[in-house]
C-alpha atoms as a PDB file:
ATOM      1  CA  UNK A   1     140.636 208.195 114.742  1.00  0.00           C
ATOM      2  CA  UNK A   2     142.394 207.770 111.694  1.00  0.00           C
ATOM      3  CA  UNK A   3     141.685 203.753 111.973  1.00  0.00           C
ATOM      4  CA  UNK A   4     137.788 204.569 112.272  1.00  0.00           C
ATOM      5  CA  UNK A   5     138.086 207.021 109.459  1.00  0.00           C
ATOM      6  CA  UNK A   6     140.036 204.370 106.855  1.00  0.00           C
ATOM      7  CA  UNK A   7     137.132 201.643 108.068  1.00  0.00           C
ATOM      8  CA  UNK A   8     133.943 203.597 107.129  1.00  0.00           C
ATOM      9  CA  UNK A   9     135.799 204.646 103.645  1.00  0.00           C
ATOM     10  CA  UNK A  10     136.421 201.178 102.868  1.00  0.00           C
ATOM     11  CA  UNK A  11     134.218 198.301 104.327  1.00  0.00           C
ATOM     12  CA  UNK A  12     135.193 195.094 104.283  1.00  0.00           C
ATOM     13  CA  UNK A  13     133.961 193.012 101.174  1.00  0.00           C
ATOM     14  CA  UNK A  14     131.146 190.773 102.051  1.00  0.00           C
ATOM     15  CA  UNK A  15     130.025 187.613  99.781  1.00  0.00           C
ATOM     16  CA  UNK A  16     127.264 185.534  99.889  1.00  0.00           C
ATOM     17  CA  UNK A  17     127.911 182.280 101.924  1.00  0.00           C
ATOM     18  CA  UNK A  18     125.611 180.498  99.719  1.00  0.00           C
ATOM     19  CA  UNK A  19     123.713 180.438  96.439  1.00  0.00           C
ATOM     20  CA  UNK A  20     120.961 178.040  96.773  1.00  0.00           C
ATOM     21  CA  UNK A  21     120.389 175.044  98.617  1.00  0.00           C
ATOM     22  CA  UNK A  22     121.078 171.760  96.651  1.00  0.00           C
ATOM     23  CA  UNK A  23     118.217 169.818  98.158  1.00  0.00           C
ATOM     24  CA  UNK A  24     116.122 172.714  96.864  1.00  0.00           C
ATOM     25  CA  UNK A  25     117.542 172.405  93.404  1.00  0.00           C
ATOM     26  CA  UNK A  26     116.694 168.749  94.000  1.00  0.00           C
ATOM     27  CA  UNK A  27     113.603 169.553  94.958  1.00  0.00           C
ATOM     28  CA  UNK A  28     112.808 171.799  91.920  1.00  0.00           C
ATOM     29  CA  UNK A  29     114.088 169.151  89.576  1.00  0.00           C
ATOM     30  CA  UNK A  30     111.688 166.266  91.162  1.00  0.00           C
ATOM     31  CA  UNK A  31     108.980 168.713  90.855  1.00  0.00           C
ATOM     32  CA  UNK A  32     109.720 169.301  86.957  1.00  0.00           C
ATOM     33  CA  UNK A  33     110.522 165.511  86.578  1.00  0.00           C
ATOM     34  CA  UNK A  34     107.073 164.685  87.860  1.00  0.00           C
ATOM     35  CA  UNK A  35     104.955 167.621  86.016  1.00  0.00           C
ATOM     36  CA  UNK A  36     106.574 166.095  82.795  1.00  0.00           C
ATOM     37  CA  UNK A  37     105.551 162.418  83.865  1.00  0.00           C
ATOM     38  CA  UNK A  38     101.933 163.469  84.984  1.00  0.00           C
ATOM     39  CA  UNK A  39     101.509 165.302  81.602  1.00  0.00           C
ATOM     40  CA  UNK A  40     102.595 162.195  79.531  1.00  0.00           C
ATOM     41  CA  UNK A  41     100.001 159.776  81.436  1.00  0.00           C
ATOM     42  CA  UNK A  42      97.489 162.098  80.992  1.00  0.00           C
ATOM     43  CA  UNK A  43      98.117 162.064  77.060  1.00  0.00           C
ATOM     44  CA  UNK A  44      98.564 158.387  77.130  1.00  0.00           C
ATOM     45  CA  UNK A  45      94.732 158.189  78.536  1.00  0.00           C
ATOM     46  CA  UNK A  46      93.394 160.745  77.081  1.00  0.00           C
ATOM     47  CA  UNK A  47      94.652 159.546  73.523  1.00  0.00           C
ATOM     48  CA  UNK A  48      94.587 156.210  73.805  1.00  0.00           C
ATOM     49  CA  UNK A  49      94.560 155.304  69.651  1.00  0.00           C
ATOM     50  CA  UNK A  50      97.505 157.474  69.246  1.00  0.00           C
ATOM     51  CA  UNK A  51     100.380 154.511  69.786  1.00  0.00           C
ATOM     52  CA  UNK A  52      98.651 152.525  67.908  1.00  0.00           C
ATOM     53  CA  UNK A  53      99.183 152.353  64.397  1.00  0.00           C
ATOM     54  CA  UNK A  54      96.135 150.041  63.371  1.00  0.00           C
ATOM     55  CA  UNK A  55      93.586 152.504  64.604  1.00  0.00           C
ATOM     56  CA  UNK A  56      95.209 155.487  62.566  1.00  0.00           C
ATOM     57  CA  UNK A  57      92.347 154.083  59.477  1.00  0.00           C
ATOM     58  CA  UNK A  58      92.985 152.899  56.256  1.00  0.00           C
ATOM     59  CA  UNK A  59      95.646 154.369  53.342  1.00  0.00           C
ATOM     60  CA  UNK A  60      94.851 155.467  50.677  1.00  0.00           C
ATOM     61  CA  UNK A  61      96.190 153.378  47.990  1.00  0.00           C
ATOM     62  CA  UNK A  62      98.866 155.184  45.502  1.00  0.00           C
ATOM     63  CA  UNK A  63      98.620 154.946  41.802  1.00  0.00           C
ATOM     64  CA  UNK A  64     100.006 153.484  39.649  1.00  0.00           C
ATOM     65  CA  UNK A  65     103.293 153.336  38.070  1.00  0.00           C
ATOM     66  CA  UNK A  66     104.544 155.993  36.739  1.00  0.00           C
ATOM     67  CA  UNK A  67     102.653 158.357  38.515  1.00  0.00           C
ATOM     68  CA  UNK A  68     104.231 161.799  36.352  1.00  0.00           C
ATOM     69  CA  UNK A  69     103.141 162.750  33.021  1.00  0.00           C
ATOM     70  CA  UNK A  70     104.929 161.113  30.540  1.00  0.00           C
ATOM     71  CA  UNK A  71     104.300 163.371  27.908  1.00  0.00           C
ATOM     72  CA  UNK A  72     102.364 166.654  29.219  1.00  0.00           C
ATOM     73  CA  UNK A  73     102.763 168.531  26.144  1.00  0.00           C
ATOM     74  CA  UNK A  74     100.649 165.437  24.242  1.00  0.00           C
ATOM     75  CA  UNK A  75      97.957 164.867  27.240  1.00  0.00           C
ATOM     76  CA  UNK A  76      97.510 169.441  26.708  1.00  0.00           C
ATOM     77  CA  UNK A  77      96.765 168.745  23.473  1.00  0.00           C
ATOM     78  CA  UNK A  78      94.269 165.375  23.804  1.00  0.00           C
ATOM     79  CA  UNK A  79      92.728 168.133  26.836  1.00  0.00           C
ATOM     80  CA  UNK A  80      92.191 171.174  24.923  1.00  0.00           C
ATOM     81  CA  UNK A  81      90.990 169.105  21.906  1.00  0.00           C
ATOM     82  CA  UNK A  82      88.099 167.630  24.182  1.00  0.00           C
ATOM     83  CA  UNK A  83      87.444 171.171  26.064  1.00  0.00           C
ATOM     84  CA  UNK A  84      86.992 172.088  22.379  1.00  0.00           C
ATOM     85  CA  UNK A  85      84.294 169.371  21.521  1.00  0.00           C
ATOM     86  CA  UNK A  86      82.494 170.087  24.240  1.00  0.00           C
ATOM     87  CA  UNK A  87      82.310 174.049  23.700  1.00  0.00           C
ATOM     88  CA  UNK A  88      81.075 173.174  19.807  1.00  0.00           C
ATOM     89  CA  UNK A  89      78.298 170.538  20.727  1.00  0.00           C
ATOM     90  CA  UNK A  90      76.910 172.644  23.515  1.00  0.00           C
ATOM     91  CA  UNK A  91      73.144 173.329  23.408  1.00  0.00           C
ATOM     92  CA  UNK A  92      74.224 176.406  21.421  1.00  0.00           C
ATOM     93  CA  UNK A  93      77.571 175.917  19.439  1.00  0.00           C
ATOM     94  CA  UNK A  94      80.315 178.413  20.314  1.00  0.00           C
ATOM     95  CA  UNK A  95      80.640 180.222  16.879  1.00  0.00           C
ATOM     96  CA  UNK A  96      76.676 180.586  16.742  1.00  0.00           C
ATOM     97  CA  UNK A  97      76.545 182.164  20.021  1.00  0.00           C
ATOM     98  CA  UNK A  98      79.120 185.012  19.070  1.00  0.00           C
ATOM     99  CA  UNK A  99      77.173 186.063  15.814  1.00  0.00           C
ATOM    100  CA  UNK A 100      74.167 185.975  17.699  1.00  0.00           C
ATOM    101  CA  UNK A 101      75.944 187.997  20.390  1.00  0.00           C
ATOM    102  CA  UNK A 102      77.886 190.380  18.303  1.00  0.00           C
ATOM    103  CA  UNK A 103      74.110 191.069  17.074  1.00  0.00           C
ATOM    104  CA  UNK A 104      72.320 191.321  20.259  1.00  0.00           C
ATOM    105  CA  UNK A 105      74.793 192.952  22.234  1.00  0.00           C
ATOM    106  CA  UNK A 106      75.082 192.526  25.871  1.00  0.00           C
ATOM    107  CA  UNK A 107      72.554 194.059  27.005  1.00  0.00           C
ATOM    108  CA  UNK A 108      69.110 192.200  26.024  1.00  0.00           C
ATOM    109  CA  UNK A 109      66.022 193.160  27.278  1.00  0.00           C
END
């Protein structure tokens, strides 16, 4: 009795014989392999143009050399000069339109 009684306290340790089947890891891996495969062929047909490097259309050309300001603080100058101009021979020139503003007011009717 006291053999029965040490058994059921301790059982035996039991492992599993086996994890997984290698031909079913094989299997798995084929199965990946092909998925992979059957999703590059149908990118290949569906995109045909997209190995090709002639059918990608035309570059735009660069400009030319140098292609950075050379002097910005100059070409800010030469820029708000013109934006100037252009304010002064409006239909209505700038300082004009603020007197006759500043007389009005804003609100016109």
């Amino acid at each position: 009795m006291a053999e029965l009684d040490s058994k059921a306290r301790h059982p035996s340790p039991r492992y599993e014989v086996a994890d997984v089947s290698p031909l079913l890891l094989f299997v798995l891996a084929l199965l990946i392999g092909l998925c992979v495969a059957g999703v590059l062929v149908a990118v290949r047909i569906g995109y045909p143009s997209a190995s090709r490097p002639h059918d990608r259309g035309r570059v735009a050309a660069l400009p030319p050399s140098p292609r950075l300001q050379s002097a910005p603080a100059a070409d800010l100058r030469r820029y708000r000069a013109v934006k100037q101009k252009e304010l002064e021979r409006g239909p209505v020139p700038i300082e004009q339109a603020m007197r006759e503003t500043a007389e009005q007011g804003w609100n016109r009717q």
